[in-house]
C-alpha atoms as a PDB file:
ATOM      1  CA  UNK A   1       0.000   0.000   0.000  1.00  0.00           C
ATOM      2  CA  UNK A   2       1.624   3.062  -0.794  1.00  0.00           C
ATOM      3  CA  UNK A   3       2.116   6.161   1.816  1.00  0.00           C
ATOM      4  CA  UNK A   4      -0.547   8.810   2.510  1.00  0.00           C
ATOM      5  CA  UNK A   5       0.875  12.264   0.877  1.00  0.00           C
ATOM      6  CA  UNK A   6      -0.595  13.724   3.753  1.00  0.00           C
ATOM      7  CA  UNK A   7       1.705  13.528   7.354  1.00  0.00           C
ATOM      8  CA  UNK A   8       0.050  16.091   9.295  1.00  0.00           C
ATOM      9  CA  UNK A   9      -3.783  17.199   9.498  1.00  0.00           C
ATOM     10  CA  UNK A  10      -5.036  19.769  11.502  1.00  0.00           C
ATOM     11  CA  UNK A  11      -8.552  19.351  13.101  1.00  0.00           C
ATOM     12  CA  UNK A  12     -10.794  22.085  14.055  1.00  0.00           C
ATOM     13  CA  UNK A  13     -13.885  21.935  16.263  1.00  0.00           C
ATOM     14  CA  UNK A  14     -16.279  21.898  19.195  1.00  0.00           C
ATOM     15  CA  UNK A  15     -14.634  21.944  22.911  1.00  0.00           C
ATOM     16  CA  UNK A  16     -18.056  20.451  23.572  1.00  0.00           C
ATOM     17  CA  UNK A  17     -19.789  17.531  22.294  1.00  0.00           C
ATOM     18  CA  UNK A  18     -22.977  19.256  20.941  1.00  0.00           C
ATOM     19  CA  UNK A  19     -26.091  17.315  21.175  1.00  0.00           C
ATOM     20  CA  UNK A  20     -25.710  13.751  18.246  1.00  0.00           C
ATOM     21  CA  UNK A  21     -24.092  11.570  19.710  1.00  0.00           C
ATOM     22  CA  UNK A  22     -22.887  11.301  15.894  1.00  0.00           C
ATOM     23  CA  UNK A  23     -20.390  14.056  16.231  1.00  0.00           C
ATOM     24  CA  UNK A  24     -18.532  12.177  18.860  1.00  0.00           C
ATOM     25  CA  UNK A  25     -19.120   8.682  16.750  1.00  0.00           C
ATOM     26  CA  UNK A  26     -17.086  10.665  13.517  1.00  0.00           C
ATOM     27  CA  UNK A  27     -14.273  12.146  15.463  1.00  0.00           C
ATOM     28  CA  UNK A  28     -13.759   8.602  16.966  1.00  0.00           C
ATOM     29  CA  UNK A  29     -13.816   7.658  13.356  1.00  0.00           C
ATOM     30  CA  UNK A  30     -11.752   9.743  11.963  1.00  0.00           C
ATOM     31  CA  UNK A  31      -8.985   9.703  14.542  1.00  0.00           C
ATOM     32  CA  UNK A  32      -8.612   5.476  14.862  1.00  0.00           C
ATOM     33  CA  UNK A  33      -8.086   5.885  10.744  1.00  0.00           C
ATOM     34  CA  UNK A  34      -5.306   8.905  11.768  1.00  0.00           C
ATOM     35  CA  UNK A  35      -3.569   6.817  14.227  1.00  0.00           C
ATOM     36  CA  UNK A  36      -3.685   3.616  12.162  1.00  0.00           C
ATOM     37  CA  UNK A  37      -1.890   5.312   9.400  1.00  0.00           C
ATOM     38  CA  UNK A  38       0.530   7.865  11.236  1.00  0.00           C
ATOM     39  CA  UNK A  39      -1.064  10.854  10.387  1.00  0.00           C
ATOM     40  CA  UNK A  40       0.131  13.358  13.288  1.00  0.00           C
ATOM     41  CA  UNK A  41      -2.646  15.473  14.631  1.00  0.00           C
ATOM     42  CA  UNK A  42      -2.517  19.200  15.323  1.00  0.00           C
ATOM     43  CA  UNK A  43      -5.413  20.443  16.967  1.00  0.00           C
ATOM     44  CA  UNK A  44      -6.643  23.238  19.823  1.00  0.00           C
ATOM     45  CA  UNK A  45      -4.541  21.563  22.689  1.00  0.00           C
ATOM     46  CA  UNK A  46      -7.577  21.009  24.836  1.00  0.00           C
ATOM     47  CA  UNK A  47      -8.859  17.954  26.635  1.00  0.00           C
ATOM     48  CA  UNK A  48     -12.665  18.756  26.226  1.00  0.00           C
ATOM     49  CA  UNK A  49     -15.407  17.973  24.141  1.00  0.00           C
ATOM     50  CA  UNK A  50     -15.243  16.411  20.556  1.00  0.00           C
ATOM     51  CA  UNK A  51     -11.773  18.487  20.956  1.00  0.00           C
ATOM     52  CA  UNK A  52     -10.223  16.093  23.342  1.00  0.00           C
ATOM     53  CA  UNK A  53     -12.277  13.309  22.279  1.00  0.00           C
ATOM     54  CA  UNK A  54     -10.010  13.241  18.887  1.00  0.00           C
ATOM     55  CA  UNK A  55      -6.920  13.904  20.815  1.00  0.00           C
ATOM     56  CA  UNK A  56      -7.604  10.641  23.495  1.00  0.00           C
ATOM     57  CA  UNK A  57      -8.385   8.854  20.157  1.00  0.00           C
ATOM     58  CA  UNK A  58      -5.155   9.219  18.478  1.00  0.00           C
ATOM     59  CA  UNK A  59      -3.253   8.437  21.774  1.00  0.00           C
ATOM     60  CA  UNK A  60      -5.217   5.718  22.040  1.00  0.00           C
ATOM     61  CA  UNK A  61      -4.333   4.477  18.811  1.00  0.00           C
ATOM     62  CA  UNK A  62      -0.549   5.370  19.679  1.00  0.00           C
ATOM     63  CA  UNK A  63      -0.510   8.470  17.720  1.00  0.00           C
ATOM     64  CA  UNK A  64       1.510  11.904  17.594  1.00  0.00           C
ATOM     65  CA  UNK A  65      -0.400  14.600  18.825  1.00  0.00           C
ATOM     66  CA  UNK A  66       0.536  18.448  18.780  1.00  0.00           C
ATOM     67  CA  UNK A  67      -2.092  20.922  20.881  1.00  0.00           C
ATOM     68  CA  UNK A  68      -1.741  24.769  20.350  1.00  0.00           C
ATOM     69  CA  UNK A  69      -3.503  26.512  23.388  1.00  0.00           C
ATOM     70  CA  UNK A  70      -3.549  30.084  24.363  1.00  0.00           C
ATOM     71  CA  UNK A  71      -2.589  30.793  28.293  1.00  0.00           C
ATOM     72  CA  UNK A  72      -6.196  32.386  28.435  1.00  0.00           C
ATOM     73  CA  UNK A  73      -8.217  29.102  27.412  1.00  0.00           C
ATOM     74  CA  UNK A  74      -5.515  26.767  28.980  1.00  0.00           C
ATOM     75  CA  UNK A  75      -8.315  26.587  31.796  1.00  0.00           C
ATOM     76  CA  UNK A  76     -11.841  27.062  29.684  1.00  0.00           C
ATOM     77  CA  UNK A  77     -10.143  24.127  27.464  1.00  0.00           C
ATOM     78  CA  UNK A  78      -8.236  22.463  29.978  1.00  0.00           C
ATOM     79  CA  UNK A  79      -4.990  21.884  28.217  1.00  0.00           C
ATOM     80  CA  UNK A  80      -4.675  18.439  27.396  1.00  0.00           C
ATOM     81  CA  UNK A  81      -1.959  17.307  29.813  1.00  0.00           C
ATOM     82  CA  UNK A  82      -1.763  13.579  28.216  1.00  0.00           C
ATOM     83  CA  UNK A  83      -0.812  14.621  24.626  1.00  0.00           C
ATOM     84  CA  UNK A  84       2.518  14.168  22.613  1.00  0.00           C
ATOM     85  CA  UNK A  85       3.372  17.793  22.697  1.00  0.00           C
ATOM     86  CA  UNK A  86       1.196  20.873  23.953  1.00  0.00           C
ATOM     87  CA  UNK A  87       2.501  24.243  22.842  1.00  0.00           C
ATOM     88  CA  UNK A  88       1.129  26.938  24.777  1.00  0.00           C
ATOM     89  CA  UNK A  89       1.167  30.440  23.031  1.00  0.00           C
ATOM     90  CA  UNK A  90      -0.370  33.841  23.204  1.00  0.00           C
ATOM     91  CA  UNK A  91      -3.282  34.475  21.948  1.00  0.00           C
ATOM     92  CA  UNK A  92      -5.474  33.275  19.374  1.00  0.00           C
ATOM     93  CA  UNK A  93      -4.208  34.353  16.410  1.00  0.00           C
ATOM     94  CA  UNK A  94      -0.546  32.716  16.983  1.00  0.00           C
ATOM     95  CA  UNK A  95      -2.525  30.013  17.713  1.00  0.00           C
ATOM     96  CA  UNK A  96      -4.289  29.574  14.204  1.00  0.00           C
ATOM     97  CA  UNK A  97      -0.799  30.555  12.568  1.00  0.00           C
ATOM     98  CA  UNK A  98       1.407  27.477  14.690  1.00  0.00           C
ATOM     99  CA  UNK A  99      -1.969  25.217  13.768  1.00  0.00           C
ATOM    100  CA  UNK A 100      -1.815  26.222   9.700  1.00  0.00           C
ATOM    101  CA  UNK A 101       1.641  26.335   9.525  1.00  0.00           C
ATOM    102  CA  UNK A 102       2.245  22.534  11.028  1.00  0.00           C
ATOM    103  CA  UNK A 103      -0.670  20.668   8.859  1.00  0.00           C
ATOM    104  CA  UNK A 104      -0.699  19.516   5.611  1.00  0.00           C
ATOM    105  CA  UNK A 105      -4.471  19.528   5.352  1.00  0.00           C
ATOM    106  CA  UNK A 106      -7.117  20.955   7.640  1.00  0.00           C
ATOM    107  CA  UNK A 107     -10.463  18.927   8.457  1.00  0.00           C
ATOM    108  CA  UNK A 108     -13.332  21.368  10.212  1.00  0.00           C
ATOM    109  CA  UNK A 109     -15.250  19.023  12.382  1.00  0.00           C
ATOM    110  CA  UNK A 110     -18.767  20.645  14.206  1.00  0.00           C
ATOM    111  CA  UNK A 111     -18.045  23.587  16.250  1.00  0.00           C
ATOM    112  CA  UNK A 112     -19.007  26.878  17.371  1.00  0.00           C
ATOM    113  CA  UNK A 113     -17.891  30.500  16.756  1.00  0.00           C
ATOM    114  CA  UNK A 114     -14.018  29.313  17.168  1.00  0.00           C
ATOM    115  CA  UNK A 115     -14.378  26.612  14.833  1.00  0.00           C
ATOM    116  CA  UNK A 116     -16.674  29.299  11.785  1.00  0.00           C
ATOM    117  CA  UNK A 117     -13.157  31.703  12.287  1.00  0.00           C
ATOM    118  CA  UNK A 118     -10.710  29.426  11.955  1.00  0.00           C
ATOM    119  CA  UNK A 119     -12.862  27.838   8.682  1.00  0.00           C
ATOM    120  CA  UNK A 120     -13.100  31.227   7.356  1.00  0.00           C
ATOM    121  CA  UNK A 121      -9.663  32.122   7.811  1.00  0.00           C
ATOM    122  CA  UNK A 122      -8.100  29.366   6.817  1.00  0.00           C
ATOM    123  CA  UNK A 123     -10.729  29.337   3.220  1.00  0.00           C
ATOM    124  CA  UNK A 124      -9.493  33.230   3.012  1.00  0.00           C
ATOM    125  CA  UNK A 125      -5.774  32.663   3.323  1.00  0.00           C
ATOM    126  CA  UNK A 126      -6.134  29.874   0.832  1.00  0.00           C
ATOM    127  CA  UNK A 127      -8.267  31.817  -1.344  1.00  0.00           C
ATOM    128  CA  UNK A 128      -5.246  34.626  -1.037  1.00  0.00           C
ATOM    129  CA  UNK A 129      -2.600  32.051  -2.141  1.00  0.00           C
ATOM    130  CA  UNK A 130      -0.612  32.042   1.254  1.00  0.00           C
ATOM    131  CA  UNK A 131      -1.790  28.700   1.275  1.00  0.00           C
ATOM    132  CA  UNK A 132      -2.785  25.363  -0.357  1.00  0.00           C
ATOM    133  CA  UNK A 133      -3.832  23.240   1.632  1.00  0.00           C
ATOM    134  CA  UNK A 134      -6.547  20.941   1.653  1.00  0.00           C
ATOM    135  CA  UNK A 135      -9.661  22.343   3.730  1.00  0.00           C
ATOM    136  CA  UNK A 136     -12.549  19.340   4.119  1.00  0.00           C
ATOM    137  CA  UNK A 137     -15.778  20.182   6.036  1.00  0.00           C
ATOM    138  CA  UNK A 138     -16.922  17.231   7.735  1.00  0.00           C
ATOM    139  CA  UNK A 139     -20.595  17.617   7.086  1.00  0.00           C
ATOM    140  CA  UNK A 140     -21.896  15.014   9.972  1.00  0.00           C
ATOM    141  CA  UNK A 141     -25.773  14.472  10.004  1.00  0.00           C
ATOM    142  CA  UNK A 142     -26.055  18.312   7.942  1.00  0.00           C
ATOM    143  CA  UNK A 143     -24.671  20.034  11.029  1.00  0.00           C
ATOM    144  CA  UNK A 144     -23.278  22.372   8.234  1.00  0.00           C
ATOM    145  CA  UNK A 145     -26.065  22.591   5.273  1.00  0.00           C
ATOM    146  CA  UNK A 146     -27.082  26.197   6.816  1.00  0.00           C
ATOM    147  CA  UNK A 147     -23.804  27.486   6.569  1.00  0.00           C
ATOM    148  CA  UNK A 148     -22.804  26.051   3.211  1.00  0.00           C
ATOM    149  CA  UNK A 149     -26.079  27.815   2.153  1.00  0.00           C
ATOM    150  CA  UNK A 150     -25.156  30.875   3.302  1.00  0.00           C
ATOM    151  CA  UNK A 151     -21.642  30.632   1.343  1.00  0.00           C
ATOM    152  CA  UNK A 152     -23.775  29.221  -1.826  1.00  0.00           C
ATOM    153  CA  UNK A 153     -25.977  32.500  -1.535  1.00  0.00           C
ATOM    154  CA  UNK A 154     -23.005  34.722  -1.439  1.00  0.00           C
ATOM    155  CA  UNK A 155     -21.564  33.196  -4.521  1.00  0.00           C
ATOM    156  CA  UNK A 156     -24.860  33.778  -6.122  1.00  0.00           C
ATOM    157  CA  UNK A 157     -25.461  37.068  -5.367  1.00  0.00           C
ATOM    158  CA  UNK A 158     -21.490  37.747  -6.669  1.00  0.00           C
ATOM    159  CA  UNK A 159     -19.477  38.274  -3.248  1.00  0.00           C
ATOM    160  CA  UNK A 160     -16.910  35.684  -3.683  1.00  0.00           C
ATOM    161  CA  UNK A 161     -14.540  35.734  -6.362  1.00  0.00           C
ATOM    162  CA  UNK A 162     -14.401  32.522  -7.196  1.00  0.00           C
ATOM    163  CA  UNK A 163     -16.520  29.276  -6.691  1.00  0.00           C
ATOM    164  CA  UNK A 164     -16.132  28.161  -3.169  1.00  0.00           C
ATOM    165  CA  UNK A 165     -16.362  23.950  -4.029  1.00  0.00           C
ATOM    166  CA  UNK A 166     -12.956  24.901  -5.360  1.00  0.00           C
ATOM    167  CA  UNK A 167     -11.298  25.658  -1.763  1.00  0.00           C
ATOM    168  CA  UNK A 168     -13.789  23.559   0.212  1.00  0.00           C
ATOM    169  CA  UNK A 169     -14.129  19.914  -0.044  1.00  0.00           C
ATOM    170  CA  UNK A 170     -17.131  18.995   1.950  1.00  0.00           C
ATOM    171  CA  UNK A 171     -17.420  15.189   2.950  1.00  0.00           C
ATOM    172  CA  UNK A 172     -20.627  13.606   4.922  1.00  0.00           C
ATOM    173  CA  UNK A 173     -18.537  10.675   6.808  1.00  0.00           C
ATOM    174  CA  UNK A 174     -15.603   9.949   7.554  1.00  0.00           C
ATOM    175  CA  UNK A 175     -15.253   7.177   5.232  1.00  0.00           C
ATOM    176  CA  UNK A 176     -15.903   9.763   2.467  1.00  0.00           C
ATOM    177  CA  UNK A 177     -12.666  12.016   3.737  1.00  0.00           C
ATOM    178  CA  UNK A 178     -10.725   8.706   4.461  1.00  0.00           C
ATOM    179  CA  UNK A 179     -11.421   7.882   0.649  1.00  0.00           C
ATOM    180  CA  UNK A 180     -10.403  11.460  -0.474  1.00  0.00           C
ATOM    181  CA  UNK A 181      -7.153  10.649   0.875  1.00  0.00           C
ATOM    182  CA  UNK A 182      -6.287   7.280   0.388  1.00  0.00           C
ATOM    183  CA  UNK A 183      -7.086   8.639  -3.485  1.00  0.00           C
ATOM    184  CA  UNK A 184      -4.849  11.643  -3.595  1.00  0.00           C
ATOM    185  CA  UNK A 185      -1.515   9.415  -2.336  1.00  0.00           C
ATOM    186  CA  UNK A 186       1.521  10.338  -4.023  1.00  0.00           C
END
């Protein structure tokens, strides 16, 4: 079987669990496959909800895991103390920077209003060619079909300047982003 093109994936989402037990079922998912094929996670360094969920997956699994926290949510999140390698930084926005500038792809699991910025500003900066890197929207049970409306209307009504399919990949299961990648080996 030839090796994954893809080494390191960043994961953004919830530091709760949200209310389908579904969520939790796909991050599950989605780490075991990241562990089992040595895919390093880098993710928001905390130890709760779906957030630490993934994180306690891939160690599980034996996995490398990198956490990027800011001193001010090392609490709210509880920095994962049981990961390969927390980072503690700043603020926020040297947090997003360490998180895009370690992955090879980004995955955008459900979330809240952390999880819609760092989506947005990792689709601008792509859009803006300071990246290239793969952004997939884990879609699980339509937790996203509002928002993806929302983008579809402001293509339509001629706010984006270019189609948005072409920076987002958006995948229902994790089988279907598993399959993405296993496709797009080198």
């Amino acid at each position: 079987m030839d090796q994954l093109s893809i080494k390191c994936i960043a994961v953004f989402c919830g530091s709760r669990m949200g209310n389908n037990s579904l969520y939790l079922n796909h991050t599950i998912q989605l780490g075991e496959w990241m562990a089992s094929n040595n895919i390093t996670l880098v993710y928001g360094g905390g130890s709760v909800g779906i957030m630490g969920a993934i994180a306690d997956t891939l160690m599980k699994g034996g996995g490398n895991v990198i956490g990027v926290i800011p001193e001010l949510l090392k609490n709210v999140e509880q920095g994962h103390k049981h990961i390969t390698d927390l980072r503690i930084v700043p603020d926020m926005h040297v947090r997003k920077r360490m998180m895009y500038d370690l992955c090879d792809a980004a995955i955008i699991l459900p979330g809240g209003n952390g999880t819609m910025d760092e989506l947005f500003e990792m689709v601008t900066w792509n859009s803006l060619k300071i990246h290239s890197k793969k952004i997939i929207l884990l879609n699980t049970a339509g937790y996203y079909d509002h928002l993806l409306a929302h983008i579809n209307h402001s293509q339509e009504q001629g706010f984006l300047h270019e189609n948005w399919r072409e920076r987002i990949i958006v995948a229902d299961t994790p089988e279907a982003i598993i399959g993405f990648f296993e496709t797009d080996k080198s």
